[in-house]
Protein backbone atom coordinates (compact mmCIF):
# COMPACT_ATOMS: atom_id res chain seq x y z
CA UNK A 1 88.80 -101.68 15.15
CA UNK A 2 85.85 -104.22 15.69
CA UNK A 3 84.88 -103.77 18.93
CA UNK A 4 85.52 -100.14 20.93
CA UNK A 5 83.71 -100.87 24.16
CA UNK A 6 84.18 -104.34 25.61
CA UNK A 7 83.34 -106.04 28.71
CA UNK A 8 85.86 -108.49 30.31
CA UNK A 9 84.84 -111.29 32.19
CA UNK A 10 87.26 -112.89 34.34
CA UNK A 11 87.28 -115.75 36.82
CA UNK A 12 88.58 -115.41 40.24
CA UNK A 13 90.68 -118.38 39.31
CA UNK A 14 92.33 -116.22 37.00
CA UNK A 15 93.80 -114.00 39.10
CA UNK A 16 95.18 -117.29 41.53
CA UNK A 17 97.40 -119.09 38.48
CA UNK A 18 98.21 -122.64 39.02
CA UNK A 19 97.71 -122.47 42.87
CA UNK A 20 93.88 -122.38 42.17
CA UNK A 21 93.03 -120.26 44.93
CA UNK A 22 94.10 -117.12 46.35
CA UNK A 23 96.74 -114.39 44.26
CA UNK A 24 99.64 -115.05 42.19
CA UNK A 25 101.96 -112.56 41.13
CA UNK A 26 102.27 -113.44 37.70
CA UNK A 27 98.53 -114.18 37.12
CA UNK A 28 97.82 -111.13 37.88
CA UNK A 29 100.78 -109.47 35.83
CA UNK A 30 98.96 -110.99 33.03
CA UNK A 31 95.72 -109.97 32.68
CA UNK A 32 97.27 -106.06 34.16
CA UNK A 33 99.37 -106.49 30.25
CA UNK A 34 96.51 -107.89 28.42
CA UNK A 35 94.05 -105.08 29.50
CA UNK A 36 96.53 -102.35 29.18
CA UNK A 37 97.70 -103.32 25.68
CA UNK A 38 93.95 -102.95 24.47
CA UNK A 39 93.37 -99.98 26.11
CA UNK A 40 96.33 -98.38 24.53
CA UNK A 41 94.51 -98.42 21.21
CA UNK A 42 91.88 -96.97 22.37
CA UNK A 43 89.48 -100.06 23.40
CA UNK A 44 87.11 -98.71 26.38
CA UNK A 45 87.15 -101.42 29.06
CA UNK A 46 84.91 -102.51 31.40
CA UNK A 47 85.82 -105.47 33.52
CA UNK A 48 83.56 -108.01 35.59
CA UNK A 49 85.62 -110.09 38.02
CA UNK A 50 84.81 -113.40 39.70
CA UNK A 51 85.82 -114.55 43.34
CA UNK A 52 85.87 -118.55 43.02
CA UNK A 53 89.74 -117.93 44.26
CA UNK A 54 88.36 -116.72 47.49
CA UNK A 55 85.71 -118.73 47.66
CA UNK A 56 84.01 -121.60 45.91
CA UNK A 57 80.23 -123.05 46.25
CA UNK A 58 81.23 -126.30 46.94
CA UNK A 59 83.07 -124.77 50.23
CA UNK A 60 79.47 -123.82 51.04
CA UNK A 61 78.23 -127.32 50.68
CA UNK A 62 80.97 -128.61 52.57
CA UNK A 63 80.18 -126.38 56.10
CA UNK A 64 76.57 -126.09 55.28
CA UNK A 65 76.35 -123.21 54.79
CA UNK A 66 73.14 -121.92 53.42
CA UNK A 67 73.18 -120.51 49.80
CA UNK A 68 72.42 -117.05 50.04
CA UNK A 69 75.31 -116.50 52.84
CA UNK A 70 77.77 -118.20 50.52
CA UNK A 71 76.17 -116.04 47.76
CA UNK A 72 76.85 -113.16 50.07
CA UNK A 73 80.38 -114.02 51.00
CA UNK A 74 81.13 -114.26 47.41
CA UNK A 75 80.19 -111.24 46.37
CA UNK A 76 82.60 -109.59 49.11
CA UNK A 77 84.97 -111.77 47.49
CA UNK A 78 84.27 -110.27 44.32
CA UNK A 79 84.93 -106.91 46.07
CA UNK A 80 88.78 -107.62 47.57
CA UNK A 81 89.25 -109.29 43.45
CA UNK A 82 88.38 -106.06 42.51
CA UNK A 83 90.35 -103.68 44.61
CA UNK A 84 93.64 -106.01 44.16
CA UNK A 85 92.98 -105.46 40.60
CA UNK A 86 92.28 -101.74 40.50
CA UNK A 87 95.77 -101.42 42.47
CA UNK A 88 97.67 -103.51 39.85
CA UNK A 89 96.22 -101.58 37.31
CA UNK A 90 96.92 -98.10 38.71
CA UNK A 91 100.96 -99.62 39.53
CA UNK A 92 101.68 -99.19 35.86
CA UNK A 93 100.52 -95.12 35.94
CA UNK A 94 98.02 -96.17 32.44
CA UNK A 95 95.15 -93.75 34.20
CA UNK A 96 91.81 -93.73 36.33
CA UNK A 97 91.18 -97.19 37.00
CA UNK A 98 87.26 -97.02 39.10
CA UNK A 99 85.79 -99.91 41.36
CA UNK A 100 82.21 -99.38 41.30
CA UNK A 101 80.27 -102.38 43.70
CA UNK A 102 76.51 -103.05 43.64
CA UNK A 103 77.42 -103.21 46.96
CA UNK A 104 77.54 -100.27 49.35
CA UNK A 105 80.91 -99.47 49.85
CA UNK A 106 81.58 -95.62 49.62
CA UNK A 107 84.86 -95.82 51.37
CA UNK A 108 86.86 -98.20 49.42
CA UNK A 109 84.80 -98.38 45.76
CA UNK A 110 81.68 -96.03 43.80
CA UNK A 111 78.26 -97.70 43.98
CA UNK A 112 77.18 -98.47 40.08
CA UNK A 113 75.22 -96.03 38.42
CA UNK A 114 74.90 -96.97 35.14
CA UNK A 115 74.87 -93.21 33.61
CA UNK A 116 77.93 -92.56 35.63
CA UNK A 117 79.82 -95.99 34.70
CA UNK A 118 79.02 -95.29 30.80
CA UNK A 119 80.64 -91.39 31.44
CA UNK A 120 84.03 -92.76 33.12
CA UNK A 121 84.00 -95.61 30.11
CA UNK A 122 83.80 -92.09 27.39
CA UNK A 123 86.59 -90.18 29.40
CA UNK A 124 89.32 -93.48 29.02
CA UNK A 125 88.63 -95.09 32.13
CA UNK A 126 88.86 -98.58 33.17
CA UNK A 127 85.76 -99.51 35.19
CA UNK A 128 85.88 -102.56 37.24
CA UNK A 129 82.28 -103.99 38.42
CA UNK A 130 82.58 -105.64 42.36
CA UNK A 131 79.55 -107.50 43.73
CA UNK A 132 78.11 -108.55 40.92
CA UNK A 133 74.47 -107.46 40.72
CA UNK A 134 74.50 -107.61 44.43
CA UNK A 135 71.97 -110.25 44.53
CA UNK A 136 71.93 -114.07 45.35
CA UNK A 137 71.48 -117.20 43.03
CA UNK A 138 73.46 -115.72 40.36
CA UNK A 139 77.32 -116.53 39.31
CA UNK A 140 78.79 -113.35 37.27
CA UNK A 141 78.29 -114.75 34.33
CA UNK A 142 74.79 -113.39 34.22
CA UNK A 143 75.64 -109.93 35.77
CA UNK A 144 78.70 -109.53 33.20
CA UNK A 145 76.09 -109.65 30.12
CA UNK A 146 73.37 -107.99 32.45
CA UNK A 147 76.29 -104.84 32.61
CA UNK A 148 77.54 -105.17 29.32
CA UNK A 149 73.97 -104.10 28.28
CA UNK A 150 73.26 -101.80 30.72
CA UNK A 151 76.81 -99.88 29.54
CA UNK A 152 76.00 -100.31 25.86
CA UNK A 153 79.41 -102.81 25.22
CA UNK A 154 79.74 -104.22 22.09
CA UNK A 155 80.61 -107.53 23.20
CA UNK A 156 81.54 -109.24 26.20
CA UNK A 157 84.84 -111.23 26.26
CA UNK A 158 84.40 -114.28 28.35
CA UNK A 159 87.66 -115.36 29.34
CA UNK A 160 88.49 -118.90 30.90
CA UNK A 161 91.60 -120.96 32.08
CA UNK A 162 92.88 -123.37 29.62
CA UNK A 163 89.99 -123.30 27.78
CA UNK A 164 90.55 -122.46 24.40
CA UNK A 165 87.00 -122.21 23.59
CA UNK A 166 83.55 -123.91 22.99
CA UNK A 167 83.79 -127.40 22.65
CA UNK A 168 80.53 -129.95 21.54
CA UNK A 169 81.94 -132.40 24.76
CA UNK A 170 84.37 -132.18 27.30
CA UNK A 171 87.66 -132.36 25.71
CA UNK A 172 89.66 -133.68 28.86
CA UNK A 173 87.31 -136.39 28.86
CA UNK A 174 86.68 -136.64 24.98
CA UNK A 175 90.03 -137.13 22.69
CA UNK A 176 87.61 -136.52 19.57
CA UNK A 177 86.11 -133.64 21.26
CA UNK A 178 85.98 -130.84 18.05
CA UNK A 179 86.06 -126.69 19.36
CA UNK A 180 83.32 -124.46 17.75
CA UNK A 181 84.72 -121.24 15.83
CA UNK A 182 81.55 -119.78 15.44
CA UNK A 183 78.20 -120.96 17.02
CA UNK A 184 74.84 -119.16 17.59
CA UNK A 185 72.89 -118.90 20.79
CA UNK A 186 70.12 -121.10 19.64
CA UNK A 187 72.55 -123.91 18.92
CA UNK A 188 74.84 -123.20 22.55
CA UNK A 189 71.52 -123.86 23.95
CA UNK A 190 69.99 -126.67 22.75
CA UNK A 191 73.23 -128.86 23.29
CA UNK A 192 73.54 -127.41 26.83
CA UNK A 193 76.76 -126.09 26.29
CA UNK A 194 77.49 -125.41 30.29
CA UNK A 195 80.68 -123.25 29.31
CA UNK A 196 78.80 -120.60 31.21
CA UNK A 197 75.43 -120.12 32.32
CA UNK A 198 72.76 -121.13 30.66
CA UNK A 199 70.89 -117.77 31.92
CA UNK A 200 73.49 -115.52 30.93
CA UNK A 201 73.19 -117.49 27.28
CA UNK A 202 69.73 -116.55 27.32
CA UNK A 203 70.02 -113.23 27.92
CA UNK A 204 73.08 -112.74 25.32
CA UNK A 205 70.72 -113.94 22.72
CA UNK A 206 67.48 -111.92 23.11
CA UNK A 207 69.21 -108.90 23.43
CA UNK A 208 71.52 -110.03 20.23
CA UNK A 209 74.67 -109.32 22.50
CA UNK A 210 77.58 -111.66 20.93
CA UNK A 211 80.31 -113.66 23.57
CA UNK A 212 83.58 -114.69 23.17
CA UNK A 213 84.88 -117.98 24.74
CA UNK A 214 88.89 -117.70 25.12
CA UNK A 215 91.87 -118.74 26.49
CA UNK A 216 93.25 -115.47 28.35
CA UNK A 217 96.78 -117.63 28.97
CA UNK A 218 97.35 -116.14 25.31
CA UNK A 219 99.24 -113.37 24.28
CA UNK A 220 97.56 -110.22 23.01
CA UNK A 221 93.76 -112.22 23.01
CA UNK A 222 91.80 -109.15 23.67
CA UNK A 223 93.90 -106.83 21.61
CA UNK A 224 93.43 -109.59 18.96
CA UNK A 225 89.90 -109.87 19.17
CA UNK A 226 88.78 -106.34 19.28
CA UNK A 227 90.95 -106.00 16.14
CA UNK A 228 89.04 -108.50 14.35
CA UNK A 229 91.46 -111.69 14.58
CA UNK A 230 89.83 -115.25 15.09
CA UNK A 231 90.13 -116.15 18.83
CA UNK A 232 88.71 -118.99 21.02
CA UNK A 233 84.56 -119.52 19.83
CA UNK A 234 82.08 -116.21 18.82
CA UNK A 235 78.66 -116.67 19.86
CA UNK A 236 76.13 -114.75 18.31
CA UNK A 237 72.75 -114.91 16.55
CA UNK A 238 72.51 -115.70 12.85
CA UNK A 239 75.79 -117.29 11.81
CA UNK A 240 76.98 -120.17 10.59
CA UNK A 241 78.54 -122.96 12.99
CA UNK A 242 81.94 -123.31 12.21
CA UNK A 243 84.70 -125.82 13.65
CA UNK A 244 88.75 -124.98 13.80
């Protein structure tokens, strides 16, 4: 196996399907398969959820509302995610699934301790992170690599919605647009790649943490790519760019 302790990032909009915003059923079905299949041989997972289904910046902008109450509300946002995930999860009887939120919220979710989040990750837990890092001005891509350290992962699986991977321009504007298999941080960065943040980018590369950029409408992508198989772009430091 290449890669024994992950840590999945999804987007809120991952859990809302085609609707775009709030829950779907099958969504949801989905990524409660995709997790369990790599946890069945024997992948410790730790997952980082997003809450743009819930609630989106530009809704902010829209009511004026100022940015560290939007920040706020989408941490909580983060939170329900998290809980709605935990309970699909546990549905299928595959073990302890834990919320822990930067966030205090003893009565529905653990507050993160990192010592205590690493020990759950050793017994076979899943660990789901709500809240982010509990701070404003921050999406969660920056908190997922921020974690992913702090729980010594091995990589961190970025997963995205129809987005099959890196690409050097937009390919729904871009016909020619060509997808990166491999690509370093150095390079992500110079071309402004905004497939996430560039902060979380930044903090990948100086603490030589590699990404993956994938489609999670696939079958079996994280079983695949903690196995070793060639999935959506690898970013890390010291490789050679390669294109599919």
């Amino acid at each position: 196996m290449k890669y024994k302790r992950i840590l999945l990032k999804l987007s809120g909009g991952g859990l809302s399907g085609e609707a775009g915003f709030g829950f779907d059923v099958n969504a949801i079905n989905h990524i409660t398969n995709e997790v369990i299949k790599a946890k069945e041989i024997g992948v410790e997972i730790a997952i980082m959820v997003g809450g743009g289904n819930i609630f989106r910046g530009k809704t902010a902008e829209q009511w004026n509302i100022n940015r560290v109450e939007a920040d706020n509300i989408g941490m909580m946002a983060t939170v329900i995610n998290s809980l709605l995930l935990r309970g699909a999860i546990c549905s299928q009887d595959v073990g302890e699934v834990r919320v822990m939120s930067a966030i205090p919220m003893e009565s529905v979710s653990e507050p993160y301790i990192r010592l205590r989040a690493i020990q759950h990750l050793k017994k076979g837990y899943i660990v789901i992170f709500a809240g982010g890092i509990g701070q404003p001005f921050v999406t969660t891509d920056y908190p997922s690599v921020q974690r992913a350290l702090e729980i010594n992962a091995d990589v961190v699986l970025m997963a995205k919605n129809e987005t099959a991977g890196v690409y050097d321009k937009d390919p729904n504007l871009h016909k020619d647009a060509k997808r990166y298999k491999t690509i370093t941080f150095e390079e992500a960065i110079k071309e402004n790649l905004e497939i996430i943040d560039q902060s979380a980018f930044i903090l990948a590369r100086d603490f030589k943490l590699p990404l993956y950029i994938f489609d999670f409408q696939s079958t079996n992508c994280i079983k695949d790519i903690c196995e070793g198989r060639d999935v959506g772009t690898y970013i890390a430091p010291n490789i050679p760019t390669e294109w599919y």
